[in-house]
PDB file of N, CA and C in Angstrom:
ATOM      1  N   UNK A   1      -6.027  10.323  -1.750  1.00  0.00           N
ATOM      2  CA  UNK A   1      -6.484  10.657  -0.408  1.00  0.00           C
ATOM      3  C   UNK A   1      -7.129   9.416   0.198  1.00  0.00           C
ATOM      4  N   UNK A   2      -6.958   8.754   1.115  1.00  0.00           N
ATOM      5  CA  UNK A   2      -7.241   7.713   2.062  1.00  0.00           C
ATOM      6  C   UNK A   2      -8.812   8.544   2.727  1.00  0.00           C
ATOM      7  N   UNK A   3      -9.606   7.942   2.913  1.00  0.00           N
ATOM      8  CA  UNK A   3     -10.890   8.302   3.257  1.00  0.00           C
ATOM      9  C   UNK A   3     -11.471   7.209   4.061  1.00  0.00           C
ATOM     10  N   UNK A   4     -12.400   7.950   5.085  1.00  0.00           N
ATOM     11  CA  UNK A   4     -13.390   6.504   5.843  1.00  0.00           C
ATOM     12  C   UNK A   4     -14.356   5.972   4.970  1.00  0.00           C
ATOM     13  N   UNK A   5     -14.441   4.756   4.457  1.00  0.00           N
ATOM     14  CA  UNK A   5     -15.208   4.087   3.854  1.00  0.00           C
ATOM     15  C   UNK A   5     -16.936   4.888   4.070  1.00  0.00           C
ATOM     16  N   UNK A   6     -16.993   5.048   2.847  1.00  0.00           N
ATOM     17  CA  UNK A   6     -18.510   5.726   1.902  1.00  0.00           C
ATOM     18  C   UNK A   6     -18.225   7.205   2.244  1.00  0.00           C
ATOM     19  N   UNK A   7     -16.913   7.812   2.564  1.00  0.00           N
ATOM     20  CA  UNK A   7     -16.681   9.098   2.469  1.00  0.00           C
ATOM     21  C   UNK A   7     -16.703   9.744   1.291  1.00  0.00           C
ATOM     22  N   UNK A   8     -16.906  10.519   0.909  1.00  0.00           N
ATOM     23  CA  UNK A   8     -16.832  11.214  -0.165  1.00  0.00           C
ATOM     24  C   UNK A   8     -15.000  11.543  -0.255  1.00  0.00           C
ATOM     25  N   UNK A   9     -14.508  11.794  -1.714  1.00  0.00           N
ATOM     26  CA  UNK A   9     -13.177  12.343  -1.016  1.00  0.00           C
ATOM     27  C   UNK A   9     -13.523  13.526  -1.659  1.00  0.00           C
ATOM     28  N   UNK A  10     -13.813  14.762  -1.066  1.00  0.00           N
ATOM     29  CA  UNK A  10     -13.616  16.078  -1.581  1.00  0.00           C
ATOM     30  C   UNK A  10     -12.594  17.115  -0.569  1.00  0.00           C
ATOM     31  N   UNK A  11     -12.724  18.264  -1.166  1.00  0.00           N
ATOM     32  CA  UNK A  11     -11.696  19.268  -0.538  1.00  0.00           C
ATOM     33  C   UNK A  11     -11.797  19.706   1.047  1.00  0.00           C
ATOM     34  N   UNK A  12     -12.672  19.679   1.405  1.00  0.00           N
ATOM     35  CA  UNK A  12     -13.347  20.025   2.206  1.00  0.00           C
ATOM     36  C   UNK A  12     -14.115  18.362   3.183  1.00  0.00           C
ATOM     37  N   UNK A  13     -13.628  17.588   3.084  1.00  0.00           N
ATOM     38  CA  UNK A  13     -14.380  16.189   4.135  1.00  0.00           C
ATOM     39  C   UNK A  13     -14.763  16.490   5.038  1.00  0.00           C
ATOM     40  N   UNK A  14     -16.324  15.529   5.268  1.00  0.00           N
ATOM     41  CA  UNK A  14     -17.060  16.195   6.761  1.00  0.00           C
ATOM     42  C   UNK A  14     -16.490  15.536   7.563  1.00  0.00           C
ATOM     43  N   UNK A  15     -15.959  14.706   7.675  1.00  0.00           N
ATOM     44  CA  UNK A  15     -15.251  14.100   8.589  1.00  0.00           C
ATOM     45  C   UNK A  15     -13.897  15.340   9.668  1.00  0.00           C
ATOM     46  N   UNK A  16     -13.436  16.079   8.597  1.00  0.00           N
ATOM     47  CA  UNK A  16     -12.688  17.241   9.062  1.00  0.00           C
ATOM     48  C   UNK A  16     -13.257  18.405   9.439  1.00  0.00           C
ATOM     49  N   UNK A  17     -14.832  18.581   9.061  1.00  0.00           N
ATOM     50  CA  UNK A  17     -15.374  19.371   9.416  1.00  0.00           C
ATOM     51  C   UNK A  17     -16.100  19.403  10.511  1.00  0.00           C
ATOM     52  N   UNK A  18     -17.157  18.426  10.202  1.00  0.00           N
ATOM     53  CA  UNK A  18     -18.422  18.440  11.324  1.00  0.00           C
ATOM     54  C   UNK A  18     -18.226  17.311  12.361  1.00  0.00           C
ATOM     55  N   UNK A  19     -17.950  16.252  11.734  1.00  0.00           N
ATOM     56  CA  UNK A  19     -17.660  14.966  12.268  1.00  0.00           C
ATOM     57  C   UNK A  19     -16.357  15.116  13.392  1.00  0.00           C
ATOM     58  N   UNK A  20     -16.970  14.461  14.622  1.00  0.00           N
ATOM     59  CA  UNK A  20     -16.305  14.280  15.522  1.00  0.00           C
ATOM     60  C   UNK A  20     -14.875  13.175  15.358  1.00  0.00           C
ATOM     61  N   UNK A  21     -13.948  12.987  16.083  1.00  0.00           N
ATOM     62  CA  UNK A  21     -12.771  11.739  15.881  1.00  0.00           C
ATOM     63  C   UNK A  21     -13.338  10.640  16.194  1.00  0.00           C
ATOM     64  N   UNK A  22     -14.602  10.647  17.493  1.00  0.00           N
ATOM     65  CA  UNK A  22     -14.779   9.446  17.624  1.00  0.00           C
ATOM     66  C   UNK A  22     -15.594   8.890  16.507  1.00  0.00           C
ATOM     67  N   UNK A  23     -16.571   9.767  15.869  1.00  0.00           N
ATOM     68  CA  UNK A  23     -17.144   9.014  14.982  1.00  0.00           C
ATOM     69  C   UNK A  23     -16.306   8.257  13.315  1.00  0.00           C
ATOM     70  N   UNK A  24     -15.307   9.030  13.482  1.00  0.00           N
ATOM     71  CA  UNK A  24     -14.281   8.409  12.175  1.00  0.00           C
ATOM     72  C   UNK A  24     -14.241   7.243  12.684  1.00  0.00           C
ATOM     73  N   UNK A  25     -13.314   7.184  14.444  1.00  0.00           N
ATOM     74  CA  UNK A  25     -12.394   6.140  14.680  1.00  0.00           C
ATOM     75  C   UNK A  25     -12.648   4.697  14.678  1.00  0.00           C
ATOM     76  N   UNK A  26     -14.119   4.671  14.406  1.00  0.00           N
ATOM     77  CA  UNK A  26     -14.761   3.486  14.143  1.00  0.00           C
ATOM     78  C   UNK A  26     -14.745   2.670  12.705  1.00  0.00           C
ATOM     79  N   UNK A  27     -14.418   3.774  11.535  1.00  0.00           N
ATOM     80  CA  UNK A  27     -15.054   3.253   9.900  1.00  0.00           C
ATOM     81  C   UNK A  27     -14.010   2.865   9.488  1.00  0.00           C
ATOM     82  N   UNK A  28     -14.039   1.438   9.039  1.00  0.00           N
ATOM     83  CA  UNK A  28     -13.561   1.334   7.990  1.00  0.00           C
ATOM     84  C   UNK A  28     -12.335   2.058   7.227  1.00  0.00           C
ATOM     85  N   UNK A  29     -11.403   1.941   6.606  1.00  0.00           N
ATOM     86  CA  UNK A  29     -10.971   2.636   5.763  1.00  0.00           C
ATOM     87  C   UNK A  29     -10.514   2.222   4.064  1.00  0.00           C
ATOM     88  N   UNK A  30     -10.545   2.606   3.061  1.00  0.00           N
ATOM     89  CA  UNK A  30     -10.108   1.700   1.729  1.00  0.00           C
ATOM     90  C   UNK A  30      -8.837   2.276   1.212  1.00  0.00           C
ATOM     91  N   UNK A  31      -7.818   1.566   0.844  1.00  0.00           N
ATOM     92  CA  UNK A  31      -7.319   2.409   0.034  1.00  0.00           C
ATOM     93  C   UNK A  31      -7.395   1.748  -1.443  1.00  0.00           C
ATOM     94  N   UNK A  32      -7.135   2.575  -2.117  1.00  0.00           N
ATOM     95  CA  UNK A  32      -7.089   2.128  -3.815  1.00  0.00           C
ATOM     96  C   UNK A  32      -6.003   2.081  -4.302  1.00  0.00           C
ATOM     97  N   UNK A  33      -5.641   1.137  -4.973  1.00  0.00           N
ATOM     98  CA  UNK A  33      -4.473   0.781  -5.838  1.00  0.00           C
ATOM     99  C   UNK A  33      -4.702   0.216  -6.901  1.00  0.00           C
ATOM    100  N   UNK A  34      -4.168   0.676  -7.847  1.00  0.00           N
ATOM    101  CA  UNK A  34      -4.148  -0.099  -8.897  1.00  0.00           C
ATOM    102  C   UNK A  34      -3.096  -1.309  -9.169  1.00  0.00           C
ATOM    103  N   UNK A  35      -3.892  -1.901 -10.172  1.00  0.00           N
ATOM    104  CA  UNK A  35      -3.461  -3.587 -10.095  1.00  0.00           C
ATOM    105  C   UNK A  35      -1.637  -4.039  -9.869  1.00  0.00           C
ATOM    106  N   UNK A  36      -0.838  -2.880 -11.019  1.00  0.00           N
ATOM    107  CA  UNK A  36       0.375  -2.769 -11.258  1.00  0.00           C
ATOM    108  C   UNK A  36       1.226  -2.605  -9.545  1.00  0.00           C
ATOM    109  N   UNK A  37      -0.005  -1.248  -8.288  1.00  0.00           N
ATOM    110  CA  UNK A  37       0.770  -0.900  -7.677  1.00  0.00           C
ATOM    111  C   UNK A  37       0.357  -2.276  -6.599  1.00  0.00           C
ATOM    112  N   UNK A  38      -0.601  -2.600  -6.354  1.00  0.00           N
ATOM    113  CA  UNK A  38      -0.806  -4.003  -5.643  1.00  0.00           C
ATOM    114  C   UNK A  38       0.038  -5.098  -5.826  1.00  0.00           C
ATOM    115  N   UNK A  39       0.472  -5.380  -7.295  1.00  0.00           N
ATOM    116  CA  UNK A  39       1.255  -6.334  -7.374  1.00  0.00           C
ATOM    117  C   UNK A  39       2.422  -6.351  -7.206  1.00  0.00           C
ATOM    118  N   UNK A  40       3.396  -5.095  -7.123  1.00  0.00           N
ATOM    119  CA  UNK A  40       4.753  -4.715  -6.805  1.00  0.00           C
ATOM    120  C   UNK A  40       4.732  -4.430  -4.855  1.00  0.00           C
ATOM    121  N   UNK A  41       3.855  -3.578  -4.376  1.00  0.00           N
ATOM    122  CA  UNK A  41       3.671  -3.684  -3.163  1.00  0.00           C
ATOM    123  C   UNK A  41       3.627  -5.114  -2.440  1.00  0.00           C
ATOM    124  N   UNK A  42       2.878  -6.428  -2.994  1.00  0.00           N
ATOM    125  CA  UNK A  42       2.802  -7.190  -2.472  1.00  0.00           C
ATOM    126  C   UNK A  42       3.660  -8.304  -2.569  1.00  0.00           C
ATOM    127  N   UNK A  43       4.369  -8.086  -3.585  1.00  0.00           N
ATOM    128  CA  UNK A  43       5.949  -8.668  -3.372  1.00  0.00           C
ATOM    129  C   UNK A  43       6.931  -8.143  -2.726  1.00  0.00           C
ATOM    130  N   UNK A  44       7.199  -7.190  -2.847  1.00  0.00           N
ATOM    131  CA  UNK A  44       7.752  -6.043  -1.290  1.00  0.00           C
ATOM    132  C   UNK A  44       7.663  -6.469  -0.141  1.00  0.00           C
ATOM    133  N   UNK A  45       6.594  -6.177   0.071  1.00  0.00           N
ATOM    134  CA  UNK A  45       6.036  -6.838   1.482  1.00  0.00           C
ATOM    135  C   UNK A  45       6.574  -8.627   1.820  1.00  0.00           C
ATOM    136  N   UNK A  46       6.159  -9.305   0.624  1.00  0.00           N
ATOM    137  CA  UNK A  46       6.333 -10.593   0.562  1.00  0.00           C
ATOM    138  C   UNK A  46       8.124 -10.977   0.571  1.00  0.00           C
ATOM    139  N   UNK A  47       8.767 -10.510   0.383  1.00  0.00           N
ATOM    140  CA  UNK A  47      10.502 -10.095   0.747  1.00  0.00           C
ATOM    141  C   UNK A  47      10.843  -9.620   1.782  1.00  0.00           C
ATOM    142  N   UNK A  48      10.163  -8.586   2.221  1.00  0.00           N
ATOM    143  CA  UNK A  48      10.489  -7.691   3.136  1.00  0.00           C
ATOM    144  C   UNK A  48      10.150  -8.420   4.679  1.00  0.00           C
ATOM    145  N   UNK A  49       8.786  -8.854   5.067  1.00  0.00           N
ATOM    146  CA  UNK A  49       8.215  -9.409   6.208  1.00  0.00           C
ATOM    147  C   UNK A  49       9.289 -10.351   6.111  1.00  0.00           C
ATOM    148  N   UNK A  50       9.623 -10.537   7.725  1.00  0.00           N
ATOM    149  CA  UNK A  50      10.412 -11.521   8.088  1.00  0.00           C
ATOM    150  C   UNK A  50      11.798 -11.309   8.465  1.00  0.00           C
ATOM    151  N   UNK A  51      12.470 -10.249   7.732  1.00  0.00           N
ATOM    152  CA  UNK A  51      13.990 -10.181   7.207  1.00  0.00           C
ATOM    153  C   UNK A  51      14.345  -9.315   9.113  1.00  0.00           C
ATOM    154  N   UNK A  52      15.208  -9.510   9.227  1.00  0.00           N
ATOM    155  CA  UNK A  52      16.066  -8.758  10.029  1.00  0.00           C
ATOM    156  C   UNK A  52      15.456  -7.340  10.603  1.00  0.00           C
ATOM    157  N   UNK A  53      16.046  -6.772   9.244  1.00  0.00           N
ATOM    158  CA  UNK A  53      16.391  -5.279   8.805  1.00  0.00           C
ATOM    159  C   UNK A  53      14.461  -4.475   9.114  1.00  0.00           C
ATOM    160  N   UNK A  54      13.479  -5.044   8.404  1.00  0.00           N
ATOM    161  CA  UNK A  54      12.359  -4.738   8.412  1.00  0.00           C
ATOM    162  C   UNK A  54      11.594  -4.817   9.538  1.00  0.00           C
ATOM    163  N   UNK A  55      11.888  -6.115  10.125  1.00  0.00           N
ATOM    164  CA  UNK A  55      11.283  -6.670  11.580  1.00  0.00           C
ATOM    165  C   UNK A  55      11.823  -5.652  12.691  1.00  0.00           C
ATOM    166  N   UNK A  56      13.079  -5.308  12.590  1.00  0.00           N
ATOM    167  CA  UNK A  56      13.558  -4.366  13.844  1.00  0.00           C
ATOM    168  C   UNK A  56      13.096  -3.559  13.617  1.00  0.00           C
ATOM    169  N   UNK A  57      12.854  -2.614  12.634  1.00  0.00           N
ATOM    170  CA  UNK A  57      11.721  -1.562  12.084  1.00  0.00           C
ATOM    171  C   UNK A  57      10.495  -1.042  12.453  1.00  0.00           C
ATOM    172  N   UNK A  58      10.025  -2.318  12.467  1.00  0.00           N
ATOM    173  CA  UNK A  58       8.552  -2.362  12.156  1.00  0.00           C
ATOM    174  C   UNK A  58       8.096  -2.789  14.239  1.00  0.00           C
ATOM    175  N   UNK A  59       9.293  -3.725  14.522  1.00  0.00           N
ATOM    176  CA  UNK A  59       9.401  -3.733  16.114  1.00  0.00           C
ATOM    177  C   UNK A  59       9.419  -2.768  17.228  1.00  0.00           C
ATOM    178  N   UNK A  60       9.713  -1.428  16.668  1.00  0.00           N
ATOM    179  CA  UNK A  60      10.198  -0.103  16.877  1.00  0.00           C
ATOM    180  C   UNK A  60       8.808   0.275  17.456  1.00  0.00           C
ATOM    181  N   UNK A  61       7.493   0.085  16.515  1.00  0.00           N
ATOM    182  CA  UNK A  61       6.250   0.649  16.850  1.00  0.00           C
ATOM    183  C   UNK A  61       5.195  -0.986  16.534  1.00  0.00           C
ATOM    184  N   UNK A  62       5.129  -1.711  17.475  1.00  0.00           N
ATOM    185  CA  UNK A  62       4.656  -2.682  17.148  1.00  0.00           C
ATOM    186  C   UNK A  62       3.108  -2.691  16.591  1.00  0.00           C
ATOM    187  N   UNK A  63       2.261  -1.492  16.790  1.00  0.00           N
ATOM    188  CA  UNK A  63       0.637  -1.903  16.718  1.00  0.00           C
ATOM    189  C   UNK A  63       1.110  -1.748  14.824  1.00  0.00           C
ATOM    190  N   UNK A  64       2.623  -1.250  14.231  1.00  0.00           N
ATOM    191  CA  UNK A  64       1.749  -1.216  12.943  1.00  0.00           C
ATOM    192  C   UNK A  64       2.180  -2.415  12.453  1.00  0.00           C
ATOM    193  N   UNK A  65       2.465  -3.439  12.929  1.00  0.00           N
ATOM    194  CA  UNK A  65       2.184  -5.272  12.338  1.00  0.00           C
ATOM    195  C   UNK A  65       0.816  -5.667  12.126  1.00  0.00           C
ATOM    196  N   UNK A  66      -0.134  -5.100  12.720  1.00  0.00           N
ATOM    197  CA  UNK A  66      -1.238  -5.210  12.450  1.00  0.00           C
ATOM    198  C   UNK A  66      -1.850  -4.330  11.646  1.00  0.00           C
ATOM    199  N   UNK A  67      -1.763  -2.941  10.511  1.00  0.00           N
ATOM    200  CA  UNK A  67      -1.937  -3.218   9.183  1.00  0.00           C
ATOM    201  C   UNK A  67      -1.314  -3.629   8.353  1.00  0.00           C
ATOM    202  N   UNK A  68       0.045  -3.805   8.637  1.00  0.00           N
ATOM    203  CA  UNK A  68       0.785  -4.421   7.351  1.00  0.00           C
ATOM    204  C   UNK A  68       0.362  -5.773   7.325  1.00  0.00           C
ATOM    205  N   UNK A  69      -0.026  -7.077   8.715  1.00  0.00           N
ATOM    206  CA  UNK A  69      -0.215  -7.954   8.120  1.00  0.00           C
ATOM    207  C   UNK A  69      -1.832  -7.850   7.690  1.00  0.00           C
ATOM    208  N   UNK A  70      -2.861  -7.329   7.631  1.00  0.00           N
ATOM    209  CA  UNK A  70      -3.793  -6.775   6.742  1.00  0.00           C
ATOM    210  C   UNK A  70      -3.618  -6.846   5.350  1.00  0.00           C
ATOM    211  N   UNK A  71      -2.821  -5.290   5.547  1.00  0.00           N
ATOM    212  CA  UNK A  71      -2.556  -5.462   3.859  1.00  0.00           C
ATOM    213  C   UNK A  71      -2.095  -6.311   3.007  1.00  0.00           C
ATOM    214  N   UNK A  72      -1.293  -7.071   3.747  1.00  0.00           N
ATOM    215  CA  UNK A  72      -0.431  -8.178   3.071  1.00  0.00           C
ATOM    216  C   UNK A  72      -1.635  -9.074   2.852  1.00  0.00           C
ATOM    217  N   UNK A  73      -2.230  -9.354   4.018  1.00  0.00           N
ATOM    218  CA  UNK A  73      -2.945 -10.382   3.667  1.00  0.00           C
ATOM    219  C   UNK A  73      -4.290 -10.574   2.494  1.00  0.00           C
ATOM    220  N   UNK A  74      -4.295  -9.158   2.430  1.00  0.00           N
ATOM    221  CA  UNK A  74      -5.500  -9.010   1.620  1.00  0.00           C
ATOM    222  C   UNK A  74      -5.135  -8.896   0.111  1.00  0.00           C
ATOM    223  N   UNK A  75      -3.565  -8.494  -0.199  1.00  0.00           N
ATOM    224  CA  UNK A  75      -3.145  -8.211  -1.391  1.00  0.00           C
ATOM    225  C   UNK A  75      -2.626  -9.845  -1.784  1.00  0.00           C
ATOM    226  N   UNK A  76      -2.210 -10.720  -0.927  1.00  0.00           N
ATOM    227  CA  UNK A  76      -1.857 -11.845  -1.153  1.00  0.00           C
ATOM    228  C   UNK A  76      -3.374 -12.981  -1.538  1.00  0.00           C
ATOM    229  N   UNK A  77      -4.366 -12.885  -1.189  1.00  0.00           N
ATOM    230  CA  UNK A  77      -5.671 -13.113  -0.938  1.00  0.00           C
ATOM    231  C   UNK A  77      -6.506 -12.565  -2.135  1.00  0.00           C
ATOM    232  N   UNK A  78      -5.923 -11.592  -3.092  1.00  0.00           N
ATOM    233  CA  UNK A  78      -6.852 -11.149  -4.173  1.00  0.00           C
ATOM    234  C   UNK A  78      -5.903 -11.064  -5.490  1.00  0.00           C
ATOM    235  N   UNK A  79      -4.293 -11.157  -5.365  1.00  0.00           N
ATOM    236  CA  UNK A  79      -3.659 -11.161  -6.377  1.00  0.00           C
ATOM    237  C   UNK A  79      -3.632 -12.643  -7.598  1.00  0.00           C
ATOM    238  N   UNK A  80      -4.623 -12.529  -8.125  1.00  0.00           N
ATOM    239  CA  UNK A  80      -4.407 -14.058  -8.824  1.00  0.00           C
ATOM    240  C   UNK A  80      -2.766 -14.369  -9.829  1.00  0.00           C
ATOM    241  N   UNK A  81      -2.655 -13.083  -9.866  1.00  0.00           N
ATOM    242  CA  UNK A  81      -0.942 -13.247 -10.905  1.00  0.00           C
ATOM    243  C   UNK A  81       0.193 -13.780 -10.091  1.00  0.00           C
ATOM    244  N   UNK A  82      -0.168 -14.069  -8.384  1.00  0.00           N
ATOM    245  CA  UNK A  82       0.884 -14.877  -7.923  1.00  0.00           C
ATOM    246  C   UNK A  82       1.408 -16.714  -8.308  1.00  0.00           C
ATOM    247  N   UNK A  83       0.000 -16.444  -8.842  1.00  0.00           N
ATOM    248  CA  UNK A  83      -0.175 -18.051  -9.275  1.00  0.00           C
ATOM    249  C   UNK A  83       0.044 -18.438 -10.378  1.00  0.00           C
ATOM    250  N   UNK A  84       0.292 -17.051 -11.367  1.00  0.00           N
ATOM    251  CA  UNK A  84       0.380 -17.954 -12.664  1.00  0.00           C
ATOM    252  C   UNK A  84       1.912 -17.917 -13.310  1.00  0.00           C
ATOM    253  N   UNK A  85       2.059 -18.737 -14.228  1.00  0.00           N
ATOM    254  CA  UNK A  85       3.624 -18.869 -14.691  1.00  0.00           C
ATOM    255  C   UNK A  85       4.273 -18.039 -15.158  1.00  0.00           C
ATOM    256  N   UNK A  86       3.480 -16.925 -15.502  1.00  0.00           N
ATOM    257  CA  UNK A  86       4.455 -15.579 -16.165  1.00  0.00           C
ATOM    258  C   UNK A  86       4.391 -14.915 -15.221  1.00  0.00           C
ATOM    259  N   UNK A  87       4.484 -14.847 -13.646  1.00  0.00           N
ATOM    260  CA  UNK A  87       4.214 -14.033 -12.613  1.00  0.00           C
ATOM    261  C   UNK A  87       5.600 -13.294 -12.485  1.00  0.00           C
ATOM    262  N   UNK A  88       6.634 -13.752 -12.864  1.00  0.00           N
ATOM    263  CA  UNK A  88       8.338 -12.837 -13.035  1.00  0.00           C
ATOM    264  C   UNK A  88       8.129 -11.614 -13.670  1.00  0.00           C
ATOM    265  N   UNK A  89       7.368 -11.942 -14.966  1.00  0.00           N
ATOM    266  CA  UNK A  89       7.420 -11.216 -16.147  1.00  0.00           C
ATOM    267  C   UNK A  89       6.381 -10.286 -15.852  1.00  0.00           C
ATOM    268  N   UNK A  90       4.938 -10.824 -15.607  1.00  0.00           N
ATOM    269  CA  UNK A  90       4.052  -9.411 -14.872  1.00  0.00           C
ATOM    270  C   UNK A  90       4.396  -8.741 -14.085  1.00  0.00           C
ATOM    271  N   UNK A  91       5.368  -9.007 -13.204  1.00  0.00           N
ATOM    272  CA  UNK A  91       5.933  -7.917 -11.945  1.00  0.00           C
ATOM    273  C   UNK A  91       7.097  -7.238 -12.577  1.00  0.00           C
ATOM    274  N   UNK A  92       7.641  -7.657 -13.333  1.00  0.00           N
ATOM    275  CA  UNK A  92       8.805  -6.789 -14.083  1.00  0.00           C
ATOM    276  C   UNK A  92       7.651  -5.690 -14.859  1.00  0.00           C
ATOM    277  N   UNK A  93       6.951  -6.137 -15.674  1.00  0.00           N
ATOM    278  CA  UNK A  93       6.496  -5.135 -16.414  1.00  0.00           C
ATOM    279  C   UNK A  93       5.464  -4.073 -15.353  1.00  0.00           C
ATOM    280  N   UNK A  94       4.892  -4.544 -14.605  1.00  0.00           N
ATOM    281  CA  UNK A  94       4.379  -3.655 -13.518  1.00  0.00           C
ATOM    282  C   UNK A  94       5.216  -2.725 -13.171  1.00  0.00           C
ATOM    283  N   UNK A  95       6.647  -2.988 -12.479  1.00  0.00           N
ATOM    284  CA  UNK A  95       7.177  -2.431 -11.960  1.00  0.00           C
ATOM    285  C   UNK A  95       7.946  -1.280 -12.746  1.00  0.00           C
ATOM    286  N   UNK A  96       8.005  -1.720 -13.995  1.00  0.00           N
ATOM    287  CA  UNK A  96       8.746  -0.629 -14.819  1.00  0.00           C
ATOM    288  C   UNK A  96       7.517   0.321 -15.325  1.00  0.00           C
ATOM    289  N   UNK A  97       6.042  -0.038 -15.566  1.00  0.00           N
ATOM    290  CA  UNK A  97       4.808   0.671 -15.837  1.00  0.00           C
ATOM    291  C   UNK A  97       5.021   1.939 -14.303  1.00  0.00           C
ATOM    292  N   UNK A  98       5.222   1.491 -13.291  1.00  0.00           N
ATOM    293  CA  UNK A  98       5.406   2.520 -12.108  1.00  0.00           C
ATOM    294  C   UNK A  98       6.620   3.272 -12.072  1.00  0.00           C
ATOM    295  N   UNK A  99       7.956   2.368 -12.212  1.00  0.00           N
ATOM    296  CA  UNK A  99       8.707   3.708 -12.583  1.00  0.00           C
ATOM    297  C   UNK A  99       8.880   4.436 -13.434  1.00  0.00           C
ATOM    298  N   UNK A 100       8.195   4.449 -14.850  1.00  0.00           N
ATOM    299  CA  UNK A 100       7.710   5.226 -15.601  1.00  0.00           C
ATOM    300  C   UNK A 100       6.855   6.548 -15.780  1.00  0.00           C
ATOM    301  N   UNK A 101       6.180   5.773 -14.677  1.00  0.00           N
ATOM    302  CA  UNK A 101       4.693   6.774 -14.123  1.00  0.00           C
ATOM    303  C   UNK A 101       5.649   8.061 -13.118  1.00  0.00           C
ATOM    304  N   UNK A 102       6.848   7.339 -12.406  1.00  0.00           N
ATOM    305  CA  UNK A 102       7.218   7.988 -11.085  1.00  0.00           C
ATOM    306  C   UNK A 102       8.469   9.174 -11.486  1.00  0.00           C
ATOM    307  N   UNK A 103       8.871   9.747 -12.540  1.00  0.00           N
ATOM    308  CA  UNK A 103       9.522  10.354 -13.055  1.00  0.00           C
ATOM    309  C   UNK A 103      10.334  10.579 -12.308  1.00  0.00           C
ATOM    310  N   UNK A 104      11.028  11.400 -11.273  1.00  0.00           N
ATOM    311  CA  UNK A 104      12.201  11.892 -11.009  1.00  0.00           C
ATOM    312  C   UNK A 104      12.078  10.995  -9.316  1.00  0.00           C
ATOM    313  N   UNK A 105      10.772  11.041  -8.930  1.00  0.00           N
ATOM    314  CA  UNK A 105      10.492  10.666  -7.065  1.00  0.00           C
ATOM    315  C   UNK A 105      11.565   9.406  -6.879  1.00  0.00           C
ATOM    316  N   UNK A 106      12.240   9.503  -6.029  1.00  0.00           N
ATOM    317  CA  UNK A 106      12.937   8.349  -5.290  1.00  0.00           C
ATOM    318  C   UNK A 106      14.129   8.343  -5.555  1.00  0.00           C
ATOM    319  N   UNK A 107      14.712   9.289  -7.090  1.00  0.00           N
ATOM    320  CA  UNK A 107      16.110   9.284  -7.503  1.00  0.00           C
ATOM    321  C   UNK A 107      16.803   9.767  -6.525  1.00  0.00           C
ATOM    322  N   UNK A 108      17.896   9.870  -6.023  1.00  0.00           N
ATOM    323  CA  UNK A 108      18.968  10.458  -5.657  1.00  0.00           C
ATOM    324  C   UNK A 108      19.316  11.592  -6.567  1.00  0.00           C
ATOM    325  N   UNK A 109      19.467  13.050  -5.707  1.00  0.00           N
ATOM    326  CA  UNK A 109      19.231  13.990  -6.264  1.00  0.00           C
ATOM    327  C   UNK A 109      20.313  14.104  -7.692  1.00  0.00           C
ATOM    328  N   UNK A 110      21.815  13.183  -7.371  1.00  0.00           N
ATOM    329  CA  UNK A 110      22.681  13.788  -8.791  1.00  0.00           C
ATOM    330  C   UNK A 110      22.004  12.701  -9.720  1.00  0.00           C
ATOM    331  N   UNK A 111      21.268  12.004  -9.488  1.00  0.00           N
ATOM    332  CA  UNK A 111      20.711  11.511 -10.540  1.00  0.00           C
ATOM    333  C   UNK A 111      19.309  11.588 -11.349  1.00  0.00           C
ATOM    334  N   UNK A 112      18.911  12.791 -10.590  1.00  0.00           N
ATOM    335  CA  UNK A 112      17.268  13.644 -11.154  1.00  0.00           C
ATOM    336  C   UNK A 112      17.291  14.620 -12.102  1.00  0.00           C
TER     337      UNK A 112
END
């Protein structure tokens, strides 16, 4: 669950309750990832920005270039495994640690 920064995340958020929109529309927000999903996301991204196919996409609704280059920038900005020499081999094993985790999601159904 994506939450306004120092939200609690429970079932029930005051933010959905008591709290007005304007007072969200101001905070902050975090999301959490773990290291495996940061480091596959931010090679994604790092392929993806730029290309054709993504840019006409993403051109479609322009204000959201401004979190993706955020996120990018912040996952590029804190990933130290971009720098080091086994960085092939940590993103392979990341990436297979997630599709492991992801059991049937994303298959094509004759293949679930």
């Amino acid at each position: 669950m994506v939450t306004p920064a120092g939200a609690p995340a429970t079932e029930n958020p005051w933010w959905l309750i008591g709290g007005s929109l304007r007072d969200v529309a101001d905070d902050d927000f975090r999301i959490k990832l773990t290291r495996d999903q940061a480091l596959v996301l931010s090679d994604w991204l790092y392929h993806r920005m730029g290309t054709e196919e993504f840019d006409s996409l993403v051109n479609q609704d322009r204000a959201v270039w401004s979190p993706l280059h955020q996120i990018a920038g912040t996952l590029e900005t804190s990933l130290v495994e971009v720098f080091m020499p086994d960085y092939a081999g940590r993103l392979d094993a990341a990436r297979d640690r997630l599709l492991n985790s992801l059991g049937d999601v994303g298959l094509p159904i004759d293949e679930a």
